[in-house]
C-alpha atoms as a PDB file:
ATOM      1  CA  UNK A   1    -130.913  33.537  46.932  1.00  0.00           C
ATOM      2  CA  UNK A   2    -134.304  32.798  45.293  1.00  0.00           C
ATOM      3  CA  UNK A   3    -133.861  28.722  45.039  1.00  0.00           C
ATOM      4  CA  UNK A   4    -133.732  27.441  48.483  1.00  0.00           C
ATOM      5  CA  UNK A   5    -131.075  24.411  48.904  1.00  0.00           C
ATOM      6  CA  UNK A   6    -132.481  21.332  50.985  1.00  0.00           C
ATOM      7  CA  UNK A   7    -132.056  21.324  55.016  1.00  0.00           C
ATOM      8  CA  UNK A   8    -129.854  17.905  54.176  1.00  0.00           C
ATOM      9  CA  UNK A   9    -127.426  19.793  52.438  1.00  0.00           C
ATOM     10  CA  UNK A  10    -124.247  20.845  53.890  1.00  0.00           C
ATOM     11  CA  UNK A  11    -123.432  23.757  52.219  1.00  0.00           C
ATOM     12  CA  UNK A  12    -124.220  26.537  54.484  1.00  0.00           C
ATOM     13  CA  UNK A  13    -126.948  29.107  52.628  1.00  0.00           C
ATOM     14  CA  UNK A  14    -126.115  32.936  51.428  1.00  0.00           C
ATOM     15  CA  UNK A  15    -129.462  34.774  52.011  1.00  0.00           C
ATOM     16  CA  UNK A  16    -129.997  38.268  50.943  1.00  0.00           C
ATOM     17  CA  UNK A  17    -132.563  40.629  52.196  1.00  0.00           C
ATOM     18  CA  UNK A  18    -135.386  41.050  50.053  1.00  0.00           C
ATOM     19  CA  UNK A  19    -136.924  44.696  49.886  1.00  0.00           C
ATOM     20  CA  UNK A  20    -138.806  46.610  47.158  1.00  0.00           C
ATOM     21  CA  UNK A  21    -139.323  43.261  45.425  1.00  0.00           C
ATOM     22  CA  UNK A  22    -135.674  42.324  45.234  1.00  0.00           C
ATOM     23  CA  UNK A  23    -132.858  39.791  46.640  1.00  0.00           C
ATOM     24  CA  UNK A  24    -130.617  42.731  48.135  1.00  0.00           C
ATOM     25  CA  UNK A  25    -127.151  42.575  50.243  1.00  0.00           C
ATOM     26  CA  UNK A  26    -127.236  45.020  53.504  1.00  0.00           C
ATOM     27  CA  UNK A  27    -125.853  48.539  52.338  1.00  0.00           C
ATOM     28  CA  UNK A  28    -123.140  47.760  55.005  1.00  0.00           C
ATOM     29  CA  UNK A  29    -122.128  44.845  53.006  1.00  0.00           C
ATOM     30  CA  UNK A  30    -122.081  42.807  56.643  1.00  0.00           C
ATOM     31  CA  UNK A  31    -123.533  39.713  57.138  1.00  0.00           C
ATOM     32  CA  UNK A  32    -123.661  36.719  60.381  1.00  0.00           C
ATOM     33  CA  UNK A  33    -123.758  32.933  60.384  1.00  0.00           C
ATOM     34  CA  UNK A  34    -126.059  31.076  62.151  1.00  0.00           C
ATOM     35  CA  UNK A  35    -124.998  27.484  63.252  1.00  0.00           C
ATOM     36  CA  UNK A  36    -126.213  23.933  62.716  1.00  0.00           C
ATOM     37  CA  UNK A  37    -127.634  23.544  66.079  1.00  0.00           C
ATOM     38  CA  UNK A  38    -126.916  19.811  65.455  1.00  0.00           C
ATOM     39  CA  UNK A  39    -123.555  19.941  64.992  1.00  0.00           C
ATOM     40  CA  UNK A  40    -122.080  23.355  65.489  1.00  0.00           C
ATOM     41  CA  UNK A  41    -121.176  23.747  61.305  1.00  0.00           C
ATOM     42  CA  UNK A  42    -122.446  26.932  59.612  1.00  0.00           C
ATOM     43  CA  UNK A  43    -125.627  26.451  58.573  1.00  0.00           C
ATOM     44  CA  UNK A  44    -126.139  30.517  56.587  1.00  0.00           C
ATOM     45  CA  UNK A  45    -124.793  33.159  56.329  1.00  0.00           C
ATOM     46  CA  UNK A  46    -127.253  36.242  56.077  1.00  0.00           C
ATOM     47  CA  UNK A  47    -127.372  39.506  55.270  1.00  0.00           C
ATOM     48  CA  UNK A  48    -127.332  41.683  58.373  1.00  0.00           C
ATOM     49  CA  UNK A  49    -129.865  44.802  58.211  1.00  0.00           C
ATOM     50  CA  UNK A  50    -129.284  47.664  59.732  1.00  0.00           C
ATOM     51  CA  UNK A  51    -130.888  51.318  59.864  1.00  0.00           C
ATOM     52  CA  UNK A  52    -130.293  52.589  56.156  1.00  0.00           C
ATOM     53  CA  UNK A  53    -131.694  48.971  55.076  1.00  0.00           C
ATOM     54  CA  UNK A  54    -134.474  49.041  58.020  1.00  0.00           C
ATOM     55  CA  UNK A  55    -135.424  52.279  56.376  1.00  0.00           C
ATOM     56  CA  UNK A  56    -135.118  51.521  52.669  1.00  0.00           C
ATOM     57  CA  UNK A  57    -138.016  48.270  53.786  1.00  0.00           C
ATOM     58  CA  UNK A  58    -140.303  50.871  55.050  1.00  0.00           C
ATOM     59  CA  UNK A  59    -139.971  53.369  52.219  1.00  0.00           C
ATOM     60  CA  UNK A  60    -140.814  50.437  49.756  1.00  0.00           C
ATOM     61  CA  UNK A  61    -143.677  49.248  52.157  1.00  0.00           C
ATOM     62  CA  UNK A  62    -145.026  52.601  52.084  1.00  0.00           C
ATOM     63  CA  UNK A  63    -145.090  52.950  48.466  1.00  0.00           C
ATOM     64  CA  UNK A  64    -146.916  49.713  47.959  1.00  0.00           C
ATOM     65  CA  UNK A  65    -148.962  49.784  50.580  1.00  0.00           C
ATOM     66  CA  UNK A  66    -150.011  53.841  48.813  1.00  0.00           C
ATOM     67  CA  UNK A  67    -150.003  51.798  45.397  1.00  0.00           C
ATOM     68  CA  UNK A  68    -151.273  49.565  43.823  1.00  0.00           C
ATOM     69  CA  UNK A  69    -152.092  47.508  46.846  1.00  0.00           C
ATOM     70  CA  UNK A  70    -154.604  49.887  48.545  1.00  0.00           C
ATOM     71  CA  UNK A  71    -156.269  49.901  45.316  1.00  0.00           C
ATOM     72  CA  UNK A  72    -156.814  46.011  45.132  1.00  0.00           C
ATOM     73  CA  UNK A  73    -160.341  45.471  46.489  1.00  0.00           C
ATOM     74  CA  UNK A  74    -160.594  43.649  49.783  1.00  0.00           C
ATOM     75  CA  UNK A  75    -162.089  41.066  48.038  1.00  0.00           C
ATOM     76  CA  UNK A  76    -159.602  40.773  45.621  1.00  0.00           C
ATOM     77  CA  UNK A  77    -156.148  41.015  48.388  1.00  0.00           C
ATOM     78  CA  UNK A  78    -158.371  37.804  50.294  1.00  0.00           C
ATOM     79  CA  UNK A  79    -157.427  36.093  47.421  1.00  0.00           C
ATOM     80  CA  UNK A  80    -154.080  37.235  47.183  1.00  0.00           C
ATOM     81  CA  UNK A  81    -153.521  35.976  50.593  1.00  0.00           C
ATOM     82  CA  UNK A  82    -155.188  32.685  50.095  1.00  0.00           C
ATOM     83  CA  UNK A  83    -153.000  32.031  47.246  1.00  0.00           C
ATOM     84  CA  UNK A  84    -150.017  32.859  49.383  1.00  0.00           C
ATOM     85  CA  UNK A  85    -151.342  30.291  51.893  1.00  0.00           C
ATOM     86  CA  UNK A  86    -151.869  27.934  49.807  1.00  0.00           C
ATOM     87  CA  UNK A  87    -147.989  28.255  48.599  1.00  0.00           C
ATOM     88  CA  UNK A  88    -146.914  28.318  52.129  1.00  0.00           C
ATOM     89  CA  UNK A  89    -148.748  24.795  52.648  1.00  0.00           C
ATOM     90  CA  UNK A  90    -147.027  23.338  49.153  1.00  0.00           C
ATOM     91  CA  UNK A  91    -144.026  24.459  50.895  1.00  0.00           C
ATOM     92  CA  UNK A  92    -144.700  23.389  53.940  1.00  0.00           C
ATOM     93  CA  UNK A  93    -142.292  20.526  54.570  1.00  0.00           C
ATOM     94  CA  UNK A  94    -139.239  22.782  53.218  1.00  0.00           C
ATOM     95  CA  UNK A  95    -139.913  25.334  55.404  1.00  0.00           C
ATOM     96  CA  UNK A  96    -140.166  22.769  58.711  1.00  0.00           C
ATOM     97  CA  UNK A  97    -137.053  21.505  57.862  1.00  0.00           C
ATOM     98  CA  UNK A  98    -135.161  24.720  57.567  1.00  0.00           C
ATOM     99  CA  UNK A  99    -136.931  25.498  60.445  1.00  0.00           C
ATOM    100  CA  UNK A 100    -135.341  22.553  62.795  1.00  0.00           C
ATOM    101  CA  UNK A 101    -132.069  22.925  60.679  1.00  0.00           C
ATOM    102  CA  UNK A 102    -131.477  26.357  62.073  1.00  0.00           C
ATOM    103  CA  UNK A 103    -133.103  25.922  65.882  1.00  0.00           C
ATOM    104  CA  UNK A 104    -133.159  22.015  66.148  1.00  0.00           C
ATOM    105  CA  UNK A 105    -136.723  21.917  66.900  1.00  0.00           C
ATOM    106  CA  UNK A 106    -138.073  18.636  66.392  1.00  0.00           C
ATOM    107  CA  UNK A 107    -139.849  18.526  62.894  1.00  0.00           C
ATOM    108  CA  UNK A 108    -143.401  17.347  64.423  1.00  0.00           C
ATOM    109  CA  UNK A 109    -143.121  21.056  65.690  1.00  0.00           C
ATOM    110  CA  UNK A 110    -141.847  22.736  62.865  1.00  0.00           C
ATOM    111  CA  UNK A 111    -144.778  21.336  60.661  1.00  0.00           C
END
């Protein structure tokens, strides 16, 4: 689940949920598909959270919010979360056209 396949692609995704740092399935084991809004195909299938997951995301949140990240200077998480804005921009053009894959928004919105 960590390499993203292109929008254009027709084989529908498998995502995971990622908690504690890791690509996980839901401790159920269920997942849902989500169509092409374009033409009605699958588009993913995802990993479908529920409590014990729900609850497993907050532990780990917890813990590195308690960790090592409340330690990080404020100074020093800025620039954390510039670099991750600055990835999100690289990325930018992936993400707007998952984004219309899965909702069929136009991709002038999307970006």
């Amino acid at each position: 689940m960590s390499s993203v396949q292109p929008a254009e692609n027709n084989t529908p995704r498998k995502y995971q949920l990622f908690i504690d740092g890791q690509w996980i399935d839901a401790e159920s084991g269920k997942t849902f598909t989500t169509p092409n809004p374009a033409t009605g195909e699958t588009l993913a299938e995802i990993a479908e959270a529920d409590k014990a997951d729900i609850d497993k995301a907050v532990k780990a949140a917890r813990r590195a919010f308690e960790g090592k990240w409340s330690q990080i200077s404020a100074r020093d998480r800025g620039r954390m979360l510039y670099k991750l804005s600055q990835l999100l921009e690289q990325h930018s053009s992936e993400l707007a056209s998952l984004e219309t894959a899965d909702n069929g928004k136009p991709i002038k919105e999307s970006l």
